[in-house]
PDB file of N, CA and C in Angstrom:
ATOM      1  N   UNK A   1     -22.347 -40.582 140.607  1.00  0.00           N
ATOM      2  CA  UNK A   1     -21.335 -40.788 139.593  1.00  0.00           C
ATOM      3  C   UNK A   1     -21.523 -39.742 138.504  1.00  0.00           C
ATOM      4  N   UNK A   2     -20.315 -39.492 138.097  1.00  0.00           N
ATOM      5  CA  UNK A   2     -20.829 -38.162 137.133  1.00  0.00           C
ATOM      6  C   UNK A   2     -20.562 -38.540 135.124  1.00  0.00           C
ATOM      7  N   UNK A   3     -20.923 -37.541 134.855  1.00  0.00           N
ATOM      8  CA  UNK A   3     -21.206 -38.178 133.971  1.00  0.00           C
ATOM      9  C   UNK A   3     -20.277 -38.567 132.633  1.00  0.00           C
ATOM     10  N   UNK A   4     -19.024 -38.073 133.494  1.00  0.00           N
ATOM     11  CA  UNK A   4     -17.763 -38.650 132.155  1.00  0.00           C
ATOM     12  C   UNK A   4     -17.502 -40.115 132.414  1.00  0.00           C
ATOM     13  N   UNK A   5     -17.661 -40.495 133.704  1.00  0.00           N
ATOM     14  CA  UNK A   5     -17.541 -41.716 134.258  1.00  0.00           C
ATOM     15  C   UNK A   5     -18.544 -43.257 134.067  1.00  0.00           C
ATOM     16  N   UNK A   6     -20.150 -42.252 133.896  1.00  0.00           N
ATOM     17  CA  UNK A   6     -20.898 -42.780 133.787  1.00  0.00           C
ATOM     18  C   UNK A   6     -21.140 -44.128 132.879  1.00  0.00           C
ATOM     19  N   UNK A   7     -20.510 -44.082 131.412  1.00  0.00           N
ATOM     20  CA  UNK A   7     -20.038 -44.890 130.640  1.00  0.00           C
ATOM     21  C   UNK A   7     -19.380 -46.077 130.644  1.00  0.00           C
ATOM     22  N   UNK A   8     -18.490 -45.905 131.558  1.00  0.00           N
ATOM     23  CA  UNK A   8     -17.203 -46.981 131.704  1.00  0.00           C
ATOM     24  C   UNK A   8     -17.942 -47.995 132.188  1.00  0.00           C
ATOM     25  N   UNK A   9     -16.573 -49.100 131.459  1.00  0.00           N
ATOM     26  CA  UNK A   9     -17.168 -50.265 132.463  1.00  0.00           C
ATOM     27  C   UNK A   9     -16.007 -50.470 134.207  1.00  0.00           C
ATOM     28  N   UNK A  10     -16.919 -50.400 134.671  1.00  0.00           N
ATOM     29  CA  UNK A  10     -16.153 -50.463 136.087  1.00  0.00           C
ATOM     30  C   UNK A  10     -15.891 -51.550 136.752  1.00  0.00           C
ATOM     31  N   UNK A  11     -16.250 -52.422 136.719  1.00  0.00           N
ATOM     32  CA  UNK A  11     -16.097 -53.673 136.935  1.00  0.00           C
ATOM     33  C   UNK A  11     -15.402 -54.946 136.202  1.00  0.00           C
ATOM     34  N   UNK A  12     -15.002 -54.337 135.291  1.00  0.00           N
ATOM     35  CA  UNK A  12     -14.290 -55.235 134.245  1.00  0.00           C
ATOM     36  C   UNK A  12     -12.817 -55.676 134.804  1.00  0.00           C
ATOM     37  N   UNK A  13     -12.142 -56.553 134.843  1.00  0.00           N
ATOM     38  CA  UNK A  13     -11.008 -56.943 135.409  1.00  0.00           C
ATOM     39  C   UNK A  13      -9.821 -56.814 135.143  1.00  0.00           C
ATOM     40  N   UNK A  14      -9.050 -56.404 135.502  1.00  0.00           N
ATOM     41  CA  UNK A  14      -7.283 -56.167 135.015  1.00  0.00           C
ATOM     42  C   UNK A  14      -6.906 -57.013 134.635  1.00  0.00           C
ATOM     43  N   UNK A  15      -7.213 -57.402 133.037  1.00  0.00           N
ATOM     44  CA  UNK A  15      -6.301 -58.160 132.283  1.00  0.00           C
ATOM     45  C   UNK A  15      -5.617 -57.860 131.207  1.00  0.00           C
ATOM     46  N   UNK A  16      -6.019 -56.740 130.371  1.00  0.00           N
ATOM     47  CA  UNK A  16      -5.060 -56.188 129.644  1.00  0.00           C
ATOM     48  C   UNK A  16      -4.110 -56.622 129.420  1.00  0.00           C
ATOM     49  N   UNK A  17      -3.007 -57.168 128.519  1.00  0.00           N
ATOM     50  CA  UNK A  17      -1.258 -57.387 128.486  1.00  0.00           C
ATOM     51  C   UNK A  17      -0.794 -56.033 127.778  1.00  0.00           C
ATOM     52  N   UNK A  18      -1.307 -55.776 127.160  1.00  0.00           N
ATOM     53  CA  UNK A  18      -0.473 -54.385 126.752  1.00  0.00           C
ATOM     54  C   UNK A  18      -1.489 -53.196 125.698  1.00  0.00           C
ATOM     55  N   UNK A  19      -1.429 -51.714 125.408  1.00  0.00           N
ATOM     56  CA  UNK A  19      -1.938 -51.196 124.976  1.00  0.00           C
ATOM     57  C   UNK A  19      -1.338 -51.367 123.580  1.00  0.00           C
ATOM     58  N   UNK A  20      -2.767 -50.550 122.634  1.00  0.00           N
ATOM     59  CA  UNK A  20      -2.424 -50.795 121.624  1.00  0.00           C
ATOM     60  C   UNK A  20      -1.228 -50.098 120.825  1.00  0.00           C
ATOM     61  N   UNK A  21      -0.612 -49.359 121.476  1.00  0.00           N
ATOM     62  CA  UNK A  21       0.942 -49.316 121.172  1.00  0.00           C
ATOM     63  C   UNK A  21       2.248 -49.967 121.560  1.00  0.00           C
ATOM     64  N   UNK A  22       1.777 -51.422 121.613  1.00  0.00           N
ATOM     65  CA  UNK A  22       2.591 -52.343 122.260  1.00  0.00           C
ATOM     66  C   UNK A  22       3.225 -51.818 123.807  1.00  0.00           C
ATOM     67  N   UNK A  23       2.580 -51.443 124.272  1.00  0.00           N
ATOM     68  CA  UNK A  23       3.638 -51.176 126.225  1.00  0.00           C
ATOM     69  C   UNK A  23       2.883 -52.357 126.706  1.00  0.00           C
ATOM     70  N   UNK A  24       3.407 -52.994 127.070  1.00  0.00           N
ATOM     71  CA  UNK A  24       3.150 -53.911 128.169  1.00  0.00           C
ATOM     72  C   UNK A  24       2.509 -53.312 129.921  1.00  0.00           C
ATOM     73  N   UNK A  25       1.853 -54.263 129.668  1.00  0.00           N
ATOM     74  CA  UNK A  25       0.999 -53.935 131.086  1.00  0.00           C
ATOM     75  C   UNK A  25       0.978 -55.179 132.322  1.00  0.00           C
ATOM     76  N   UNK A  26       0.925 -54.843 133.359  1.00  0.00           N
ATOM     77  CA  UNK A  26       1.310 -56.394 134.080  1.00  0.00           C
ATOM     78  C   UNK A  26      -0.321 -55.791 134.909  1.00  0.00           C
ATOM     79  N   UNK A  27      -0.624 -54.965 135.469  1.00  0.00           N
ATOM     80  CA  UNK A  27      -1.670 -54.556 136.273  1.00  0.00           C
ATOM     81  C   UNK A  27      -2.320 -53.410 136.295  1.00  0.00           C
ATOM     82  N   UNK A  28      -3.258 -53.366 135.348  1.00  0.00           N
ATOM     83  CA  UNK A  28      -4.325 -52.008 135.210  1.00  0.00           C
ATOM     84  C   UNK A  28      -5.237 -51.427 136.096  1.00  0.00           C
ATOM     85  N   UNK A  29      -4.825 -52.263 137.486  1.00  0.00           N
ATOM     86  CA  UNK A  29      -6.055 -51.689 137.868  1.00  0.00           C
ATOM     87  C   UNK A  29      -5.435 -50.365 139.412  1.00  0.00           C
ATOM     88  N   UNK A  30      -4.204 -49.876 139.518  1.00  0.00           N
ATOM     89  CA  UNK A  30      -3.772 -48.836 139.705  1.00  0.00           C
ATOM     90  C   UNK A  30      -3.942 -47.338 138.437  1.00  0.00           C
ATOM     91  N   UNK A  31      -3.423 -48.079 137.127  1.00  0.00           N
ATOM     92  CA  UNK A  31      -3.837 -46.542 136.180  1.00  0.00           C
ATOM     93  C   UNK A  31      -5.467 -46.393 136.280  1.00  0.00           C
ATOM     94  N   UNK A  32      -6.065 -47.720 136.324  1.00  0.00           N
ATOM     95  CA  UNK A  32      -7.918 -47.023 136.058  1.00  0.00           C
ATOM     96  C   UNK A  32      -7.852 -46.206 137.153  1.00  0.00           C
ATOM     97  N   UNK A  33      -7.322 -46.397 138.395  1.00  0.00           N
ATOM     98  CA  UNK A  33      -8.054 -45.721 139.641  1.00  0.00           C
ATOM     99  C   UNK A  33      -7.477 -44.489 139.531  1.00  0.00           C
ATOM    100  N   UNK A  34      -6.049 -44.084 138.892  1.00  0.00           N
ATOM    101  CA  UNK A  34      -6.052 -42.886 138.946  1.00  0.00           C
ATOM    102  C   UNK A  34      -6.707 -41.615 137.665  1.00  0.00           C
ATOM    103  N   UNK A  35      -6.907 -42.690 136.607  1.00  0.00           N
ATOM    104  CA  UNK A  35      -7.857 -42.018 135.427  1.00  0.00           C
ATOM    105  C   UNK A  35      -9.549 -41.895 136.194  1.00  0.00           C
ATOM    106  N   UNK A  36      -9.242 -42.525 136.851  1.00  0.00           N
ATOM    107  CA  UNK A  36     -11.373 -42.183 137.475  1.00  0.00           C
ATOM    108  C   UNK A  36     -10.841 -41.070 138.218  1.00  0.00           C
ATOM    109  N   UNK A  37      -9.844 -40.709 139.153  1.00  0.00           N
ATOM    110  CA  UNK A  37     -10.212 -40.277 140.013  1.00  0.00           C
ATOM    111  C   UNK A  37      -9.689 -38.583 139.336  1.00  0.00           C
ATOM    112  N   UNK A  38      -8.846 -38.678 137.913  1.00  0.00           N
ATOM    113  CA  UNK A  38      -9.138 -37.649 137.168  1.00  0.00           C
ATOM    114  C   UNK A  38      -9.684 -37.164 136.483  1.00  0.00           C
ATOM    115  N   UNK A  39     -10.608 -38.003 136.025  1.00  0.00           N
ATOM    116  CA  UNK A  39     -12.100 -38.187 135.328  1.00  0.00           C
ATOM    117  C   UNK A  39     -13.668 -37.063 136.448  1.00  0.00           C
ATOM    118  N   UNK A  40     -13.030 -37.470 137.528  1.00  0.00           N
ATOM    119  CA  UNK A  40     -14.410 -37.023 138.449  1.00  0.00           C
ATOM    120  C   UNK A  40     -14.003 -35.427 138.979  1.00  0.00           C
ATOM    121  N   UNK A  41     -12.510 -35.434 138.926  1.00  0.00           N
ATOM    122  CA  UNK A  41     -12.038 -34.109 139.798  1.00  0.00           C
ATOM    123  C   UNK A  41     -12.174 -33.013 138.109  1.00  0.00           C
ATOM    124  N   UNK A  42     -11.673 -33.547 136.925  1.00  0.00           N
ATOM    125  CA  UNK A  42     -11.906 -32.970 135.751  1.00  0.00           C
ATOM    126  C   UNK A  42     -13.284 -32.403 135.647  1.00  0.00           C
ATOM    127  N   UNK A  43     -14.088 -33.297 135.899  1.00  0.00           N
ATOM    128  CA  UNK A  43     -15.904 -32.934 135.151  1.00  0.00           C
ATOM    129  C   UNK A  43     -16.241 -32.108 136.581  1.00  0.00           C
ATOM    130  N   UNK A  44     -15.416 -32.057 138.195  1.00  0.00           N
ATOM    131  CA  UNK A  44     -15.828 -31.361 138.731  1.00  0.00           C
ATOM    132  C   UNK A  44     -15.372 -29.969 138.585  1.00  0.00           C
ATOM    133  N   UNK A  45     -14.239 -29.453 137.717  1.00  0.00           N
ATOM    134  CA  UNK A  45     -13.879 -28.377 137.527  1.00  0.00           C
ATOM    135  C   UNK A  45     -14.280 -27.871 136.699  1.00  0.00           C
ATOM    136  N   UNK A  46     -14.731 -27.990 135.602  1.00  0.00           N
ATOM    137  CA  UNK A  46     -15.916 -27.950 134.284  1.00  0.00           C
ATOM    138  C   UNK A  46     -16.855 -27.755 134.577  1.00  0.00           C
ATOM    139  N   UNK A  47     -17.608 -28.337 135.833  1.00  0.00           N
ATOM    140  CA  UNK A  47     -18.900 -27.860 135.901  1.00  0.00           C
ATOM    141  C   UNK A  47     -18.549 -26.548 137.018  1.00  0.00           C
ATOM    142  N   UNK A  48     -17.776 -26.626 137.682  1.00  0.00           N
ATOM    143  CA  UNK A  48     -17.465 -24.994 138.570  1.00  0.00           C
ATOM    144  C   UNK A  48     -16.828 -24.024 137.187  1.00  0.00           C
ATOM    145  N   UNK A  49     -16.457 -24.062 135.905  1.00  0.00           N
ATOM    146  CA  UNK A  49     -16.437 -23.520 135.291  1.00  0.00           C
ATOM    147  C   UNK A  49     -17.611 -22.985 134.745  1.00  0.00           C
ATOM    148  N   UNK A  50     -18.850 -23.901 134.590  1.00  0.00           N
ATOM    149  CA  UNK A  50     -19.716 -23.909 133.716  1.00  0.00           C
ATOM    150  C   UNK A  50     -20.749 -22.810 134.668  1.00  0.00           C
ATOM    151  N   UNK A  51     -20.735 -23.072 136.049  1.00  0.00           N
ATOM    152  CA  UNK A  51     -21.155 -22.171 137.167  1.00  0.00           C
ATOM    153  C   UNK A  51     -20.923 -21.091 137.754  1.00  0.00           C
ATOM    154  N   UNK A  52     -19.968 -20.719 136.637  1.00  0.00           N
ATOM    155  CA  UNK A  52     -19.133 -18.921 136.820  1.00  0.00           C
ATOM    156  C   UNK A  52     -20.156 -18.129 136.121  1.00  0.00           C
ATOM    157  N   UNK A  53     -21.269 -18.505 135.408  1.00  0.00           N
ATOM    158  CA  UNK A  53     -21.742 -17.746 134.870  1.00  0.00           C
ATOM    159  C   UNK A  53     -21.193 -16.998 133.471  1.00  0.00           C
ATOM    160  N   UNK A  54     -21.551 -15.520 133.453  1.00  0.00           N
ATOM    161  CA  UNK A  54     -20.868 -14.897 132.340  1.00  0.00           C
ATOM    162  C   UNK A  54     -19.690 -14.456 132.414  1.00  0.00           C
ATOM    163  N   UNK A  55     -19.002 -15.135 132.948  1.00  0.00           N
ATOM    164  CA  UNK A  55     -17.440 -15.258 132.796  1.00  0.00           C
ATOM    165  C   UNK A  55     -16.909 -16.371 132.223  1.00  0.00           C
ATOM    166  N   UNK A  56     -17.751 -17.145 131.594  1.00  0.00           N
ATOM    167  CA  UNK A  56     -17.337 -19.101 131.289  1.00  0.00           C
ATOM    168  C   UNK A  56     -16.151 -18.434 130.430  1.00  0.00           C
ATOM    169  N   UNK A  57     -15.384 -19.318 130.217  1.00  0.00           N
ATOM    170  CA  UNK A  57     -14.091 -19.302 129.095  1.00  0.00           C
ATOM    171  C   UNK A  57     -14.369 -20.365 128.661  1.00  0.00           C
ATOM    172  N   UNK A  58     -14.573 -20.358 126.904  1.00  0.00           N
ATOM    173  CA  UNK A  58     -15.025 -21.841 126.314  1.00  0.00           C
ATOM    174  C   UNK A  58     -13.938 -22.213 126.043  1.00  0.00           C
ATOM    175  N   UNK A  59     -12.876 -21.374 125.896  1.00  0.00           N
ATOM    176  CA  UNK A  59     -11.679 -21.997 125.517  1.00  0.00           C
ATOM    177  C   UNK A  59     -11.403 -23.093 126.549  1.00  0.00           C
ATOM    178  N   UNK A  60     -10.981 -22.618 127.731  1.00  0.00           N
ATOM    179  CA  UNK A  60     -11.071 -23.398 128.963  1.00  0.00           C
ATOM    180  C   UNK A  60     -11.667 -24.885 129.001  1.00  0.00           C
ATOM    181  N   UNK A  61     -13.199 -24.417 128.768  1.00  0.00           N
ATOM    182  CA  UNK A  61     -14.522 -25.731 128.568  1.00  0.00           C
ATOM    183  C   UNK A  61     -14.164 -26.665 127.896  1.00  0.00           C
ATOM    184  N   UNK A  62     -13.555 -26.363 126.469  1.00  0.00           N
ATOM    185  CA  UNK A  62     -13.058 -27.103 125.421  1.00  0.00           C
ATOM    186  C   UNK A  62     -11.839 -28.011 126.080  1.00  0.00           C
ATOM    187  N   UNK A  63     -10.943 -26.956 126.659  1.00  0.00           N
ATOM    188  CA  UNK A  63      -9.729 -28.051 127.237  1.00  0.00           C
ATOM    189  C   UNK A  63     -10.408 -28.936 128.205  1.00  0.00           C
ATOM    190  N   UNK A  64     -11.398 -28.754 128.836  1.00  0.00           N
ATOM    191  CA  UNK A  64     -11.625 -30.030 129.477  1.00  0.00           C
ATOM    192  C   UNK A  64     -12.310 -30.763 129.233  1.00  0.00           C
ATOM    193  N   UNK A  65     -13.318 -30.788 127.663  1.00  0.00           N
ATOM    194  CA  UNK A  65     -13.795 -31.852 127.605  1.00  0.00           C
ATOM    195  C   UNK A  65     -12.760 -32.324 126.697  1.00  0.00           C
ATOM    196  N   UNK A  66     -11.181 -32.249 126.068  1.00  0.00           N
ATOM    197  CA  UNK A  66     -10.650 -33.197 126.031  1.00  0.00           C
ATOM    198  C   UNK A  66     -10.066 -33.759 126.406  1.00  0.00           C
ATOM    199  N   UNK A  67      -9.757 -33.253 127.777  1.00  0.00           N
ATOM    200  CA  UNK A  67      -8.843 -33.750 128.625  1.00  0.00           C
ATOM    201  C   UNK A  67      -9.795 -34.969 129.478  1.00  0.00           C
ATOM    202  N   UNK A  68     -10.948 -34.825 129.347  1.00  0.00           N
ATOM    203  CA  UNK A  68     -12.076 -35.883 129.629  1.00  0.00           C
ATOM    204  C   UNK A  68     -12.560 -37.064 128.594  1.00  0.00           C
ATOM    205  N   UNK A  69     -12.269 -36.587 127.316  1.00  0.00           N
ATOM    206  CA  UNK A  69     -12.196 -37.455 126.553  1.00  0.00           C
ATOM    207  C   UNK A  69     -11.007 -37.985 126.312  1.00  0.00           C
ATOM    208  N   UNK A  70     -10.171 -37.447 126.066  1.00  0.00           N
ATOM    209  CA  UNK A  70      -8.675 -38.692 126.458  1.00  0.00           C
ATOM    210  C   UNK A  70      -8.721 -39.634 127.600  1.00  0.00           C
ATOM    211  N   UNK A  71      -9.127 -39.466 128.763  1.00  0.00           N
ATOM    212  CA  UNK A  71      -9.002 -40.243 129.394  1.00  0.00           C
ATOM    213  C   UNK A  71     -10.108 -41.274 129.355  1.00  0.00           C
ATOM    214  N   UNK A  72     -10.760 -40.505 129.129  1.00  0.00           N
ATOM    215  CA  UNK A  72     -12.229 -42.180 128.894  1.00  0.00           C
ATOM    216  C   UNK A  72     -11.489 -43.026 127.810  1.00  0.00           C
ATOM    217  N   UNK A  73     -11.072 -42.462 126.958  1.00  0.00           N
ATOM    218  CA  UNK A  73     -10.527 -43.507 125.816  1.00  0.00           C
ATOM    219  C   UNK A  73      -9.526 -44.076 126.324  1.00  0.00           C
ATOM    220  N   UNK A  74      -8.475 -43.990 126.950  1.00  0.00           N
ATOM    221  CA  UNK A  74      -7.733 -44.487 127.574  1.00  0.00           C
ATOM    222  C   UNK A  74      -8.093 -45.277 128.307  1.00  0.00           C
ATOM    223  N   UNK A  75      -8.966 -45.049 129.337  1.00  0.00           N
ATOM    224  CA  UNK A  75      -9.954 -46.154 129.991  1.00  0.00           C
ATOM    225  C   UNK A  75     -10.001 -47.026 129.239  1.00  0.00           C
ATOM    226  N   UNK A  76     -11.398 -46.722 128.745  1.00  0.00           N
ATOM    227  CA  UNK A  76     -11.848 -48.055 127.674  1.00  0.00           C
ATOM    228  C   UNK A  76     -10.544 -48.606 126.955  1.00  0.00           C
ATOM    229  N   UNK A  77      -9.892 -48.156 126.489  1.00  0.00           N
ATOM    230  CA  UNK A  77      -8.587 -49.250 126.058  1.00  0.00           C
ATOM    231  C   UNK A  77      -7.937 -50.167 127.057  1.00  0.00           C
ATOM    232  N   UNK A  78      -7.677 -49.725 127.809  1.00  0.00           N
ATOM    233  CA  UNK A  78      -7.565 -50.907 129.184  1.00  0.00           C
ATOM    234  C   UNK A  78      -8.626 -51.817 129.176  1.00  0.00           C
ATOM    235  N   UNK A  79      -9.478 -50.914 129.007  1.00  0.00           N
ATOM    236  CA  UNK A  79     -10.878 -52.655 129.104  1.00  0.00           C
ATOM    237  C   UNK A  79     -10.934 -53.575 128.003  1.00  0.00           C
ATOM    238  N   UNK A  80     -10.790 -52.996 126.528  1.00  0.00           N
ATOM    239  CA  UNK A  80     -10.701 -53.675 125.584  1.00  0.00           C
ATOM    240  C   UNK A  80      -9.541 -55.083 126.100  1.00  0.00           C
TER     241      UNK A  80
END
């Protein structure tokens, strides 16, 4: 498990009724699976970034650790 993922709670159950911008939710547990499964393909492109050596683009790096941190938060708001 890597380590943007590592955090979450994964086992927590689809009950959610709605985020905290009022949308209604009937079943969370299709968006978690596709936020993990962009969560793992994200931190795997970051680290093949991070493995280019002296070519890294931090600009790049930067976009993906927020594009990794949006989605964990998003996560965890479903769990809340």
């Amino acid at each position: 498990m890597g380590k943007a993922i590592g955090s979450l709670k994964l086992g927590k159950p689809a009950c959610k009724h709605e985020t905290l911008g009022g949308v209604g939710l009937q079943n969370t547990s299709l968006v978690k699976a596709q936020l993990l499964e962009e969560l793992v393909e994200l931190e795997a492109q970051m680290e093949r970034l991070k493995a280019a050596g002296d070519a890294v683009d931090f600009s790049m790096m930067q976009t993906y650790k927020e594009m990794i941190h949006s989605r964990k938060a998003f996560y965890k708001e479903l769990d809340n």
